[in-house]
Every structure is written in structure tokens, then in C-alpha cells.
C-alpha atoms as a PDB file:
ATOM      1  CA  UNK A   1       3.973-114.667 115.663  1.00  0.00           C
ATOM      2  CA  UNK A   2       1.368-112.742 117.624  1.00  0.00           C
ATOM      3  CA  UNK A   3       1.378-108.957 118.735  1.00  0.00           C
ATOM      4  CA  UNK A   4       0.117-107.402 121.998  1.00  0.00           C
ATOM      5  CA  UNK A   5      -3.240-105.567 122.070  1.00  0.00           C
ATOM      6  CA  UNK A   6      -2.008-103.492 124.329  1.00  0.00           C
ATOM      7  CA  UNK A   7       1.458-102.463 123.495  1.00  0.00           C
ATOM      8  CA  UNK A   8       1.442-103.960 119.728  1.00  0.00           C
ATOM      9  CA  UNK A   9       4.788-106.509 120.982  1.00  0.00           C
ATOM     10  CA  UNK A  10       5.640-109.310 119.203  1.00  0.00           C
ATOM     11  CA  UNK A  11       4.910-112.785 121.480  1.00  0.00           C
ATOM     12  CA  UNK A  12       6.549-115.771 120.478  1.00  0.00           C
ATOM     13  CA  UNK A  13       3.850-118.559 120.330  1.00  0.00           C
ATOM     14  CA  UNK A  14       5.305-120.607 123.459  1.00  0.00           C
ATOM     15  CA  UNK A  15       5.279-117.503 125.557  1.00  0.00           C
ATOM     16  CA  UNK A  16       2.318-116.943 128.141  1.00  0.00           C
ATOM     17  CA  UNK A  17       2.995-113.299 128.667  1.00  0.00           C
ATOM     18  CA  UNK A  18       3.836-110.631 126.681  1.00  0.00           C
ATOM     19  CA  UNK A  19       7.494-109.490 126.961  1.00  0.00           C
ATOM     20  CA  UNK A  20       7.111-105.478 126.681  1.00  0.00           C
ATOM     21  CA  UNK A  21       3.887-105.042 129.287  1.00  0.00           C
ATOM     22  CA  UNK A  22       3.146-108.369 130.650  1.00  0.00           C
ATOM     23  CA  UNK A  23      -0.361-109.028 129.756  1.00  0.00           C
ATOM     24  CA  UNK A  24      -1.168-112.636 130.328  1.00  0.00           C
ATOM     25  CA  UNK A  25      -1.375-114.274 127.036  1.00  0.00           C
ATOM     26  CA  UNK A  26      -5.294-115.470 127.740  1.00  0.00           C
ATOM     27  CA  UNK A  27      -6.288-112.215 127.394  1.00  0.00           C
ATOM     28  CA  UNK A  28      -5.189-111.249 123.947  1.00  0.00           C
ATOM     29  CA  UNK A  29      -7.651-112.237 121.446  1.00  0.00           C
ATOM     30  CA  UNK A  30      -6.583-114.022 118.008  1.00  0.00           C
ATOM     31  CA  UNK A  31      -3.557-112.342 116.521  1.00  0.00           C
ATOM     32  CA  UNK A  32      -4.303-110.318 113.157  1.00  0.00           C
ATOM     33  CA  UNK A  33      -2.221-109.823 110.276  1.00  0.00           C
ATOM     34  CA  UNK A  34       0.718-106.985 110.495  1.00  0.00           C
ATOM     35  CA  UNK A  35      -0.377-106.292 107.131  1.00  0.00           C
ATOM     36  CA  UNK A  36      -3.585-105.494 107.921  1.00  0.00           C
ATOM     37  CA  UNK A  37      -2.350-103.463 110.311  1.00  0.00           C
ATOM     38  CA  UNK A  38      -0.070-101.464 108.110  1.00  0.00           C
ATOM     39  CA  UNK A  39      -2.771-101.392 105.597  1.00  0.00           C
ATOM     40  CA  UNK A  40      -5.221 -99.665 108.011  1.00  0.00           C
ATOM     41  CA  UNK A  41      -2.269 -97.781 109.555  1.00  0.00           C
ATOM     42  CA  UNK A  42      -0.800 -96.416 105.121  1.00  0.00           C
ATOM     43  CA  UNK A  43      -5.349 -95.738 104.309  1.00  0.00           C
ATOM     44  CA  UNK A  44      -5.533 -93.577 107.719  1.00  0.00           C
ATOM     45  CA  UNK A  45      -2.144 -91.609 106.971  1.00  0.00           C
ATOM     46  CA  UNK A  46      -3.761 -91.132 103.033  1.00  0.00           C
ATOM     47  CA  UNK A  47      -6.729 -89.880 104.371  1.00  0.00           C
ATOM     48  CA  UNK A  48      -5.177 -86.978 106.736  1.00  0.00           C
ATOM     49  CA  UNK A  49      -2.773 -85.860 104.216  1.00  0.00           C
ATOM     50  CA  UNK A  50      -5.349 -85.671 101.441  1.00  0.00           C
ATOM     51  CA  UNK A  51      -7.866 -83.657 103.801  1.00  0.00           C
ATOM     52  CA  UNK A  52      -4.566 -81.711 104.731  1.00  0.00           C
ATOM     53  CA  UNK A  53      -4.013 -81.113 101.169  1.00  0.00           C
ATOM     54  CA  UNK A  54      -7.379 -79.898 100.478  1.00  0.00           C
ATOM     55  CA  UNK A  55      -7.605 -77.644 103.427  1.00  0.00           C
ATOM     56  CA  UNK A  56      -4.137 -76.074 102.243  1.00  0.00           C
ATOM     57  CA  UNK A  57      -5.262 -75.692  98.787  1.00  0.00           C
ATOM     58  CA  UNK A  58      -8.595 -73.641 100.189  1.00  0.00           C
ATOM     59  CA  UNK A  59      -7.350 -71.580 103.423  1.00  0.00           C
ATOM     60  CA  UNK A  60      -3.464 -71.281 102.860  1.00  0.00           C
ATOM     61  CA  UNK A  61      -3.690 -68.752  99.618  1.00  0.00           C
ATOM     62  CA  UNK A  62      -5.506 -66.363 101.364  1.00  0.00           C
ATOM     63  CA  UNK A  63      -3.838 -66.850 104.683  1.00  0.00           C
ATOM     64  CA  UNK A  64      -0.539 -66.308 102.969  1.00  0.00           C
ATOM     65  CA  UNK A  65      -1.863 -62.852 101.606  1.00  0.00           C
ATOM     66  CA  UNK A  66      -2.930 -61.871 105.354  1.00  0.00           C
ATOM     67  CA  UNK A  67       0.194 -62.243 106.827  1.00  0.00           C
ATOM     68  CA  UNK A  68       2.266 -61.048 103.142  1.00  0.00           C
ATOM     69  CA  UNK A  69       4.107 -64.532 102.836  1.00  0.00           C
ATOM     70  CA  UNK A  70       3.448 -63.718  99.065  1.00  0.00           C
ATOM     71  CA  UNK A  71       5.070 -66.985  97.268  1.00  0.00           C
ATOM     72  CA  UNK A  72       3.098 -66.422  93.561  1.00  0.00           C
ATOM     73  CA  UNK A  73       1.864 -63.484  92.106  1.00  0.00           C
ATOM     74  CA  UNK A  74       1.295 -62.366  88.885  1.00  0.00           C
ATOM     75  CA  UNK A  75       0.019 -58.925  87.209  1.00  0.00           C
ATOM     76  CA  UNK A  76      -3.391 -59.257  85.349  1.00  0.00           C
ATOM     77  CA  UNK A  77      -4.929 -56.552  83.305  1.00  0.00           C
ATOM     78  CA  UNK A  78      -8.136 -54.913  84.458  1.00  0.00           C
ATOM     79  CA  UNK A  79      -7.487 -56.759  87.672  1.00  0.00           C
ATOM     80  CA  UNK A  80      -3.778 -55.625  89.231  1.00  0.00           C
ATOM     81  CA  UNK A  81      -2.432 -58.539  90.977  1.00  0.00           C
ATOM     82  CA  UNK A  82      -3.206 -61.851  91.560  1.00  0.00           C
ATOM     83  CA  UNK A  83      -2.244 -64.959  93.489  1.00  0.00           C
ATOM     84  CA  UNK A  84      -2.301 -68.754  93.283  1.00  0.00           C
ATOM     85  CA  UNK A  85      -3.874 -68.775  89.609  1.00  0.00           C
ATOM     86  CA  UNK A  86      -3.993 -72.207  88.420  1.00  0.00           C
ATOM     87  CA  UNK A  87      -5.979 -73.346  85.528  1.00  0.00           C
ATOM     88  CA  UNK A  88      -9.212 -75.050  85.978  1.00  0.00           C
ATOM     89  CA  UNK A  89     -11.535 -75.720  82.621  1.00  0.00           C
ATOM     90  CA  UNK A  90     -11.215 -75.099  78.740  1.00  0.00           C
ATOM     91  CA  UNK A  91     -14.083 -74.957  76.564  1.00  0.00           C
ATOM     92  CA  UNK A  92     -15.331 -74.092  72.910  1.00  0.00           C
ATOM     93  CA  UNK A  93     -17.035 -70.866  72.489  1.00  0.00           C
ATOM     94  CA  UNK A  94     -18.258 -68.833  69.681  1.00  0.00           C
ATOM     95  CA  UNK A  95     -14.771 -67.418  68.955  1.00  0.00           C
ATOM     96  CA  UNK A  96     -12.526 -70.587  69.636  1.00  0.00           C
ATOM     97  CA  UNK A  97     -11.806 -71.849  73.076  1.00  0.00           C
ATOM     98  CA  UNK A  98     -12.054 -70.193  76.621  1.00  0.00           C
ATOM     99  CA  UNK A  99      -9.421 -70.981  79.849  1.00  0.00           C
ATOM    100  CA  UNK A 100     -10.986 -71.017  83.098  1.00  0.00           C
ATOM    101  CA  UNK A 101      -8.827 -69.933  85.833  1.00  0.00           C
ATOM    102  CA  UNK A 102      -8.935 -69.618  89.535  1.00  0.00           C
ATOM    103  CA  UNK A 103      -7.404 -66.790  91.607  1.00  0.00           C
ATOM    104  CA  UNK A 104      -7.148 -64.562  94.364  1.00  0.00           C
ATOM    105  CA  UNK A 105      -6.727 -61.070  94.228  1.00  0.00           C
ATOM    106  CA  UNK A 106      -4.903 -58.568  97.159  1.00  0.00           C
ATOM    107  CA  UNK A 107      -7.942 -59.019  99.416  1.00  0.00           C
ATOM    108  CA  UNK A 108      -8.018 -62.478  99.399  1.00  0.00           C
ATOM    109  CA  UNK A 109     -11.113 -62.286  97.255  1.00  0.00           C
ATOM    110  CA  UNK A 110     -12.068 -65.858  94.863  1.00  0.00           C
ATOM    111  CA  UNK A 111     -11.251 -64.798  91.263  1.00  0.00           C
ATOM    112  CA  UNK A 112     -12.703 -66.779  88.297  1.00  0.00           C
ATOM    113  CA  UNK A 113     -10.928 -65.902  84.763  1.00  0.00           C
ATOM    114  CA  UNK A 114     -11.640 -66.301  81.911  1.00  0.00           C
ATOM    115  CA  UNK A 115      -9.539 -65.531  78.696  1.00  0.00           C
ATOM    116  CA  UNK A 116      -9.588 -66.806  74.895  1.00  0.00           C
ATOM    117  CA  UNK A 117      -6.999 -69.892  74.642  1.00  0.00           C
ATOM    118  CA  UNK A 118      -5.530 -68.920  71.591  1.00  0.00           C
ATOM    119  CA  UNK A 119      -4.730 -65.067  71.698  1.00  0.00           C
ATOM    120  CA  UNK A 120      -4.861 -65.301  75.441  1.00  0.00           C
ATOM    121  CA  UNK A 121      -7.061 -61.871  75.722  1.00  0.00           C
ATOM    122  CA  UNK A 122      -9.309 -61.351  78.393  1.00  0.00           C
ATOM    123  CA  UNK A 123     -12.802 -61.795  78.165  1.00  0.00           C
ATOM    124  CA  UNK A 124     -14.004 -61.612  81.887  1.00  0.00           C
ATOM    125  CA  UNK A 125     -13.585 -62.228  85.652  1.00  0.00           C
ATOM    126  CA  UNK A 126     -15.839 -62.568  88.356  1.00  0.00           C
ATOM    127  CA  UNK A 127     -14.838 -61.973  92.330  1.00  0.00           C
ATOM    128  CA  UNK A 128     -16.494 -63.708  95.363  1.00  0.00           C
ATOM    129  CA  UNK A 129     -17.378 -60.750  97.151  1.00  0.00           C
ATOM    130  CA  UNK A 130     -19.515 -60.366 100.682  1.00  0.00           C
ATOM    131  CA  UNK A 131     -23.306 -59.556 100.259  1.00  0.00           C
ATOM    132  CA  UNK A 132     -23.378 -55.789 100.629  1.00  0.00           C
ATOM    133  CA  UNK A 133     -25.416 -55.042 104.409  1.00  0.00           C
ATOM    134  CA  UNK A 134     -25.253 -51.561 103.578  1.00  0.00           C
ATOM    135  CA  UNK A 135     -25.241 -48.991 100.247  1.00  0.00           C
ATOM    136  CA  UNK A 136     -22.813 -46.224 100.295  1.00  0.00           C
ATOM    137  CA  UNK A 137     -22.055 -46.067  96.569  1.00  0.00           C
ATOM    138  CA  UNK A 138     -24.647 -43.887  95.171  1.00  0.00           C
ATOM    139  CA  UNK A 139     -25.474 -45.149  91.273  1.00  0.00           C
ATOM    140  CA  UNK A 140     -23.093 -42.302  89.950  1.00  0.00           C
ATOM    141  CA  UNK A 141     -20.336 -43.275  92.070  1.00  0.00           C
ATOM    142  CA  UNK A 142     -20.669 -46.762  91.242  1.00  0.00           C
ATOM    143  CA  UNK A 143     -20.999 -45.751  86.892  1.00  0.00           C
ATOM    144  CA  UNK A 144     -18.084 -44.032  87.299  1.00  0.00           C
ATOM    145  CA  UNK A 145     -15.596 -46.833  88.764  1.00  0.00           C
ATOM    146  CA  UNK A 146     -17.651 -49.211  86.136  1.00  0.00           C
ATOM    147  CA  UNK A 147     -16.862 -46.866  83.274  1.00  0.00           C
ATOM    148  CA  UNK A 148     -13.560 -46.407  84.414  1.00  0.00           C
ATOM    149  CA  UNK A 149     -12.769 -50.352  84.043  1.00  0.00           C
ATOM    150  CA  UNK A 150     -14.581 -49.749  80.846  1.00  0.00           C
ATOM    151  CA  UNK A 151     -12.134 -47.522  79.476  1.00  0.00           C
ATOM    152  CA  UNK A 152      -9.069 -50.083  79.542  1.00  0.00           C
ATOM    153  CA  UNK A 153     -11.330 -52.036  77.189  1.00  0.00           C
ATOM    154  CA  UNK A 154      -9.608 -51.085  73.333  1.00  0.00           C
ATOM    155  CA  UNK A 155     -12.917 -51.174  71.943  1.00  0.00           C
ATOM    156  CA  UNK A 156     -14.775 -48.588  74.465  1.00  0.00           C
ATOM    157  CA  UNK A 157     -13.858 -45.869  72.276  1.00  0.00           C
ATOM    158  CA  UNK A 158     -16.434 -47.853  69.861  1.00  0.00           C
ATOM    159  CA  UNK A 159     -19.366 -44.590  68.805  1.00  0.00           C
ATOM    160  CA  UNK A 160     -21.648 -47.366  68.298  1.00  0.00           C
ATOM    161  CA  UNK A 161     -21.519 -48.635  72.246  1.00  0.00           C
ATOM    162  CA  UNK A 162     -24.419 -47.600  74.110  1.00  0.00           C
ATOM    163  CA  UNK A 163     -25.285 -47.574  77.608  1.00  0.00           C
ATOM    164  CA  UNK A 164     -28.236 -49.515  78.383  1.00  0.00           C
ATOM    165  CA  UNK A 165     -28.475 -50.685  82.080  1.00  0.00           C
ATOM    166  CA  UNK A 166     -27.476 -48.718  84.926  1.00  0.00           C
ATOM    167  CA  UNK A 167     -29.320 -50.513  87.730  1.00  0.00           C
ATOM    168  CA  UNK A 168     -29.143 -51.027  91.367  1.00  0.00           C
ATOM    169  CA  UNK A 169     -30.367 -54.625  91.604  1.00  0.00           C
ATOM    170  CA  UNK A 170     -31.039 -55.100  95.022  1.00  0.00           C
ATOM    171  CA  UNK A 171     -32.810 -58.599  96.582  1.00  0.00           C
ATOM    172  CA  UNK A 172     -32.178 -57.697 100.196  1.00  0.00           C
ATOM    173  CA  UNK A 173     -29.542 -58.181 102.738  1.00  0.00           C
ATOM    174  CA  UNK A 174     -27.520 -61.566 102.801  1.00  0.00           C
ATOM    175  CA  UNK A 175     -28.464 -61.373  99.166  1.00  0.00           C
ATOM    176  CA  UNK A 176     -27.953 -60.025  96.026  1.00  0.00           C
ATOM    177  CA  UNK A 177     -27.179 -56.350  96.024  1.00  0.00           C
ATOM    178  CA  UNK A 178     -25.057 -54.511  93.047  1.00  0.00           C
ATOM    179  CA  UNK A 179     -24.998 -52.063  90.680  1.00  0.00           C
ATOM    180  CA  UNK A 180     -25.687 -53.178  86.857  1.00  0.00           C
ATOM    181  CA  UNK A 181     -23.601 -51.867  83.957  1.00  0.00           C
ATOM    182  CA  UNK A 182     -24.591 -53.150  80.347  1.00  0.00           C
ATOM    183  CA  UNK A 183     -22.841 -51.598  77.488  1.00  0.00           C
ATOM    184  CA  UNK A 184     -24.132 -52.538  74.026  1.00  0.00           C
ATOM    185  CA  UNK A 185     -23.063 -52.060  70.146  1.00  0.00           C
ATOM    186  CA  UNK A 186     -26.096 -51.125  68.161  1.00  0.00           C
ATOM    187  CA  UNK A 187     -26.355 -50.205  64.238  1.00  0.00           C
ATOM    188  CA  UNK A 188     -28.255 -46.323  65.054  1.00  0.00           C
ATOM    189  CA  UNK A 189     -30.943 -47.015  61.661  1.00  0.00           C
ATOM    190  CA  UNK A 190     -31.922 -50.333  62.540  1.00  0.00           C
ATOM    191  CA  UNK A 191     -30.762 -51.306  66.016  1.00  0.00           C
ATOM    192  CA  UNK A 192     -29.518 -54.060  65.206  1.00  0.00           C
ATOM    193  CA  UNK A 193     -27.180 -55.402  67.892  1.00  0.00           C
ATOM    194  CA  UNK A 194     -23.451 -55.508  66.903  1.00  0.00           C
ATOM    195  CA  UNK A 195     -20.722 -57.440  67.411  1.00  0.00           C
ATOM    196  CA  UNK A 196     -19.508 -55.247  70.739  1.00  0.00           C
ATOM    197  CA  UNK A 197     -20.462 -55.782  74.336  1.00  0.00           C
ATOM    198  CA  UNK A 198     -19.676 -54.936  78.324  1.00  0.00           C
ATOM    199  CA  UNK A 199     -21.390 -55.635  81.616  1.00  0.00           C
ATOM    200  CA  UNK A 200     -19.909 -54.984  84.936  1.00  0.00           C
ATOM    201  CA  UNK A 201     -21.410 -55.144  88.103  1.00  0.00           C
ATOM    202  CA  UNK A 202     -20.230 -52.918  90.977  1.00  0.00           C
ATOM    203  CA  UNK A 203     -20.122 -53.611  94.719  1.00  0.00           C
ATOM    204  CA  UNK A 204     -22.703 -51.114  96.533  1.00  0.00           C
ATOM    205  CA  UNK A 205     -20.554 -51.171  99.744  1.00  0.00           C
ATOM    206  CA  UNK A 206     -17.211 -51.534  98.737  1.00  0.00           C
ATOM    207  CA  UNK A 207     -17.203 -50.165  95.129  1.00  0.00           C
ATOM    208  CA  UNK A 208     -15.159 -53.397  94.372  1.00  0.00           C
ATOM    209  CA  UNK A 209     -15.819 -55.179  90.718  1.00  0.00           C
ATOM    210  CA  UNK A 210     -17.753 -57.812  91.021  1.00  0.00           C
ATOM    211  CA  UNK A 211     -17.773 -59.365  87.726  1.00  0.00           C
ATOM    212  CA  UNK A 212     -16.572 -58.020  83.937  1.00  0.00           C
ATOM    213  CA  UNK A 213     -17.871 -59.700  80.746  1.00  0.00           C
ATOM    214  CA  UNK A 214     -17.159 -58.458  77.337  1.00  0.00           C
ATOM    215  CA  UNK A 215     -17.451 -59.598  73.552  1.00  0.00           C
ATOM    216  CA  UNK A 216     -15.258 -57.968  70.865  1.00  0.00           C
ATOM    217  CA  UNK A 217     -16.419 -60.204  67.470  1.00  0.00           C
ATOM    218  CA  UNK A 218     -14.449 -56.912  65.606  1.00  0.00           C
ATOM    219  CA  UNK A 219     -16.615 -54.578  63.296  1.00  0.00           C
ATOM    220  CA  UNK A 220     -19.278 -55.863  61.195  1.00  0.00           C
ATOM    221  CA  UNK A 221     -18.806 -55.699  57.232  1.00  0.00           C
ATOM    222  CA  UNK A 222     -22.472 -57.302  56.374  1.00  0.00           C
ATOM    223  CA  UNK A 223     -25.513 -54.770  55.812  1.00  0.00           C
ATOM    224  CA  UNK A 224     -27.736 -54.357  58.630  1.00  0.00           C
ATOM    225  CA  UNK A 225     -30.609 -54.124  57.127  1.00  0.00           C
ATOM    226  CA  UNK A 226     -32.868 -56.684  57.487  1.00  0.00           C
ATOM    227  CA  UNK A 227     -35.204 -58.139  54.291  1.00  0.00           C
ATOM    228  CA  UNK A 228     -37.795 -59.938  56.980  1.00  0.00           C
ATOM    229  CA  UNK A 229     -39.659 -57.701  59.116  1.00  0.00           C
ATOM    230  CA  UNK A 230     -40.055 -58.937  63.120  1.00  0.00           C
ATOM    231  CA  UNK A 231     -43.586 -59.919  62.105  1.00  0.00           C
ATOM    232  CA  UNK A 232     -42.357 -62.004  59.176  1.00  0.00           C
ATOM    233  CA  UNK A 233     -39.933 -63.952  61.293  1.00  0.00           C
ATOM    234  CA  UNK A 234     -41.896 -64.829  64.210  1.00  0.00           C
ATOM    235  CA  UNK A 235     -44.776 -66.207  61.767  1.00  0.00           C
ATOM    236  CA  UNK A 236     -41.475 -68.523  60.409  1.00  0.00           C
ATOM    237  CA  UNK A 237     -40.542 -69.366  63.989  1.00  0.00           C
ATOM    238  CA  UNK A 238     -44.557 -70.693  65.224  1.00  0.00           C
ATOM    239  CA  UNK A 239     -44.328 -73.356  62.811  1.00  0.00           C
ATOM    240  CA  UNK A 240     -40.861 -74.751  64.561  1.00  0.00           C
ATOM    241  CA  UNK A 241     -42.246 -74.243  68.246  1.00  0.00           C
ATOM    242  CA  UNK A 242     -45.237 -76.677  68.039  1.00  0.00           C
ATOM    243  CA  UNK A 243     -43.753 -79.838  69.136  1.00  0.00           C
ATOM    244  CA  UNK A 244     -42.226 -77.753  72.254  1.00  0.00           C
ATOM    245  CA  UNK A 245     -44.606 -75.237  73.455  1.00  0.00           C
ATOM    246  CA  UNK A 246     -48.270 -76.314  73.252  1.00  0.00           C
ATOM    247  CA  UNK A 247     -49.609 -72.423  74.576  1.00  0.00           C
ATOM    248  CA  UNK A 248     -46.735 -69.748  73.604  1.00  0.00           C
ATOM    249  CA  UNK A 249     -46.147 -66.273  74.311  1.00  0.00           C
ATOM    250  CA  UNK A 250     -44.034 -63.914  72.765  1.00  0.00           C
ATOM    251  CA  UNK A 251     -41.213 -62.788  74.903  1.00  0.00           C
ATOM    252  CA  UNK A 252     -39.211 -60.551  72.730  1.00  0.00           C
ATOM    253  CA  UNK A 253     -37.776 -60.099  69.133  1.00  0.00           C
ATOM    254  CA  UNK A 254     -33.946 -58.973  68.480  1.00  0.00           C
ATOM    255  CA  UNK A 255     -32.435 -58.110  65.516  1.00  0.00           C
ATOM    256  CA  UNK A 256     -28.612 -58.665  65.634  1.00  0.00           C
ATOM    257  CA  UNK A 257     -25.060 -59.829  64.043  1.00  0.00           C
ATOM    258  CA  UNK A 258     -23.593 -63.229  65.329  1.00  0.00           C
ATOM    259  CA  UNK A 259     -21.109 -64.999  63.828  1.00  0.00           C
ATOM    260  CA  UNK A 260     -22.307 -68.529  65.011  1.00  0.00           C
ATOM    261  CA  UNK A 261     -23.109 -70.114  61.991  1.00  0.00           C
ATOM    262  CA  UNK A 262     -20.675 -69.072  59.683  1.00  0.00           C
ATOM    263  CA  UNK A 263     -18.933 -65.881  58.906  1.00  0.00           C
ATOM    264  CA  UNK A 264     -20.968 -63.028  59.675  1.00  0.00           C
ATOM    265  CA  UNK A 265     -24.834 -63.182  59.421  1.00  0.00           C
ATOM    266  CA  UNK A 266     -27.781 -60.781  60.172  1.00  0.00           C
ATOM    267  CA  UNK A 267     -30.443 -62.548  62.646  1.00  0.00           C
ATOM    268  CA  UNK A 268     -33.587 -62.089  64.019  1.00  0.00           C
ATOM    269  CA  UNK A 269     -33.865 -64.019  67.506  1.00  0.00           C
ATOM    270  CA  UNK A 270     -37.622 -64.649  68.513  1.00  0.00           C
ATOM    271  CA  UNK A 271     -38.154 -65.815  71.645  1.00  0.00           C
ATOM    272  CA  UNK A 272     -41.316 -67.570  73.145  1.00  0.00           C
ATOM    273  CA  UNK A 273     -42.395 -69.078  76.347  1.00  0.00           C
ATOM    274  CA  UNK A 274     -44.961 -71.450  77.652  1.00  0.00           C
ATOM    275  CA  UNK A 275     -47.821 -69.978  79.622  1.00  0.00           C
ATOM    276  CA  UNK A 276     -49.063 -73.161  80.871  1.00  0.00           C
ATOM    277  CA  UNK A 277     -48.738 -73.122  84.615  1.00  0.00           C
ATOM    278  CA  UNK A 278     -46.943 -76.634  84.741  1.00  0.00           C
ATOM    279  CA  UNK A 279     -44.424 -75.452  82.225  1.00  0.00           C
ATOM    280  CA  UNK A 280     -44.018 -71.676  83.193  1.00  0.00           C
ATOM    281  CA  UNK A 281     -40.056 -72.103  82.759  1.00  0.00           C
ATOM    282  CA  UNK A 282     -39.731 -73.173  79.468  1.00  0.00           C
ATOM    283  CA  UNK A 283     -38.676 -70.667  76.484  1.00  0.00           C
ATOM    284  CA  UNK A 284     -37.753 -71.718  73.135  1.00  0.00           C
ATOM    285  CA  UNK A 285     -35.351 -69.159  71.267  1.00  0.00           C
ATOM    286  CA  UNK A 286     -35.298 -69.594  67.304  1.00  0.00           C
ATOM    287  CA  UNK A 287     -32.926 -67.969  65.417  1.00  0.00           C
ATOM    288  CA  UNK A 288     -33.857 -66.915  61.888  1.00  0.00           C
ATOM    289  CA  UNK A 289     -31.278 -65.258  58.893  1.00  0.00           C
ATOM    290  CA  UNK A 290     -32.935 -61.729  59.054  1.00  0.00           C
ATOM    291  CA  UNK A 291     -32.003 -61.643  54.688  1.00  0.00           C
ATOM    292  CA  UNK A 292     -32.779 -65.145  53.592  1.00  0.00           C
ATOM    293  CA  UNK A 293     -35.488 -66.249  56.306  1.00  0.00           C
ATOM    294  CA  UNK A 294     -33.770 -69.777  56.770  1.00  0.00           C
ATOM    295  CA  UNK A 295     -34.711 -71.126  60.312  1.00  0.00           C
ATOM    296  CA  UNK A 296     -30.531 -71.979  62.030  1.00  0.00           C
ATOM    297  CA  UNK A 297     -31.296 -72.752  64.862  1.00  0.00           C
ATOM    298  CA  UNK A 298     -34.060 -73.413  67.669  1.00  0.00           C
ATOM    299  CA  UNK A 299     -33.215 -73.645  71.459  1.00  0.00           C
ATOM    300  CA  UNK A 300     -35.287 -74.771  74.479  1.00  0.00           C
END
């Protein structure tokens, strides 16, 4: 059996013209397979559907919010509502395992979410926002819808919580351009860092929140005073450096809780970097107990 080039008709092999259009049968070259056809025919048809599929997924929940064809929404804390949220990554983390999630809020703004698997509370969400071409928010205006976010937070009433950052951080137009919020738990004798923590940034334009993050490890029932002095553990922390940073520099020292290696510990972090010009990136961050001096960890 042979098919028509032209019209795809079936021509009996006796037959000097094709049936359906007429086309002399000198003209059609060798026949092909039907199956190849079909094959080419079923890969084409997978191809459009899966690019069809892929532009729905991307366009359609936000299109759907535009024209209020609302088919899924559900009511998040902190956030309001929220549409299409589908689950994307899971991951161990200091206090168990974190979901990933994907969303979009009323606006039709990208959420990311992120909550703790097992007691499902929130620990932070980030929105897609436009680059800011203007500021309107002054850095008052923009602290007070940060705090206010703040304040649904069960720990915020925390004495210890301090404000530390309140910064416009601003890298141009088309860039990045927000307001800073850092919150942090600190021990008032020592300042040691606690187990408490908040950052939000604020939109400069819009006074939309562009990201939450915050760490609730509970209160801390270890002392807080440390037995090593920050001299004492950055001489411990050289000796574990030399195989990584030929010419270091100190960066910084911090005293703080973690819970990262066991229960609750008290720990100085020194950090160091290389000054060599072909290795101006690295940093090497040891971590040392603050009451025993044992060396737990060293990061580069």
C-alpha cells in the first residue's frame, strides 16, 4: 500500500494515479511507513500539549485572579489569601524538616512558603515583587507595616527581641530597592544571641512584604555566660583554618545559642576570610563551645 504526498490517500500498487487528487503515480516518491507517520504525527501532538501544559501552569493562575475565575484559594496566616499552592521541596533543617511551597497571592504576586513539616507553623514567605522605580514609603512608614506583620508573630512580645536593622537598601532602579527589618534575641549581660529571630523586608513603592523569615528555637535554659573569651576562641579556631586560608582576616566574632549539635549549647562563631586577591571570596566560619572550647564545626 502506498499513500499520496499530496492528499495522504491510500494507492493500491497497480494504480497509476492516485484516487482522491489524481497525482500521477511517477511523481510520488517511495511510500513511508503509516507508522512512522503516526509516530511523528502522536511526538508532535506530545509536544504542544506539554508546552500547553506548561504555559497553563505559569500564566493561567494569575490570569484566573485578573478576571476573578477564583477555582483554589486558601487562607494563610501573615499572608491573607492565596491561590494555586502546590508543594514543591522538603528539606532537613535545624529544627526537623521544612515544606517548600509555591503560591500566588490576590495580586497575582509569586509566593514561596515555607513552613516546618511536622507542626506545620510558618517560618517564612517571600513575594516576587516589581523593582521599586520610585520611593514613597518613608523608613517610618515602611517600620511600621514591618512591625505590624511582626506583631502576629507569638513570640514578638519576647523583652529580649531587639531591633537591629532598619535600612533602606537601595542598588538603583531595575534593582534592588527595600526597606530592611532585622529583629534579634540577645541575652542584655553578655549579648549573646538567643534562640529568637525576624527579618522582613518592605516594598519602598508599594509598602507590600517582600519577604518574612523567622526562628523561634523556644527560650534558652543553658547559662549564657561564656568560660572562653573572643580572644581565646579565635586563637583555637587559627589552628583549624591553615589548610583553607593561607592569609586570613578576621571578619567578626559572635557569641550565641544554637541548638545544632545537640540540645542546647553556648557558641562562639569566628569567622575569617582570605585576603589574597585570587581568593577574595572565601570565608571559613568555625564554630567553637563558648564553655568547653571543643572546635564542632568548621565551614568554608
Amino acid at each position: 500500500m502506498k499513500y499520496c504526498p499530496r492528499c495522504s490517500g491510500f494507492i493500491h500498487e497497480e494504480s497509476h494515479f492516485c484516487e482522491e487528487c489524481g497525482m500521477l503515480q511517477s511523481q510520488i516518491p517511495p511510500s513511508r511507513s503509516p507508522w512512522k507517520r503516526l509516530i511523528i504525527i502522536g511526538l508532535s501532538l506530545f509536544l504542544l500539549l506539554g508546552t500547553a501544559q506548561a504555559l497553563y501552569d505559569r500564566f493561567m493562575p494569575r490570569r484566573e485572579k485578573e478576571v476573578g475565575n477564583i477555582t483554589e484559594e486558601t487562607e494563610e496566616p501573615f499572608i491573607g489569601i492565596i491561590y494555586d499552592k502546590r508543594l514543591r521541596d522538603t528539606w532537613e533543617y535545624s529544627w526537623g524538616f521544612m515544606d517548600e511551597y509555591s503560591a500566588y497571592n490576590a495580586a497575582g504576586n509569586r509566593l514561596t512558603i515555607y513552613r516546618d513539616r511536622d507542626t506545620g507553623e510558618l517560618k517564612g514567605f517571600t513575594a516576587s515583587l516589581p523593582s521599586a522605580t520610585v520611593i514613597t514609603l518613608t523608613l517610618e512608614d515602611a517600620r511600621q507595616e514591618a512591625e505590624a506583620l511582626a506583631k502576629q508573630l507569638s513570640f514578638f512580645s519576647d523583652p529580649t527581641l531587639i531591633l537591629e536593622e532598619a535600612i533602606l537598601v537601595d542598588r538603583g532602579p531595575d534593582t534592588e530597592r527595600y526597606y530592611s527589618f532585622h529583629w534579634r534575641a540577645r541575652d542584655y549581660s553578655t549579648g549573646a544571641v538567643l534562640l529568637r529571630e525576624i527579618k522582613i523586608a518592605v516594598h519602598p513603592q508599594s509598602g507590600e512584604i517582600i519577604y518574612l523569615l523567622t526562628e523561634d528555637g523556644g527560650e534558652v535554659t543553658i547559662n549564657t555566660i561564656p568560660t572562653l573569651t573572643a580572644e581565646e576562641a579565635r586563637a583555637l579556631a587559627l589552628p583549624e583554618i591553615g589548610n583553607l586560608i593561607q592569609q586570613p582576616r578576621l571578619v567578626e566574632e559572635v557569641l550565641y545559642v544554637s541548638t545544632a549539635h545537640g540540645g542546647q549549647r553556648l557558641l562562639w562563631m569566628v569567622v575569617f576570610e582570605e585576603t589574597a586577591r585570587e581568593a577574595w571570596a572565601l570565608k571559613v566560619y568555625v564554630d567553637i563551645d563558648a564553655h568547653s572550647g571543643e572546635i564542632l564545626e568548621v565551614v568554608n
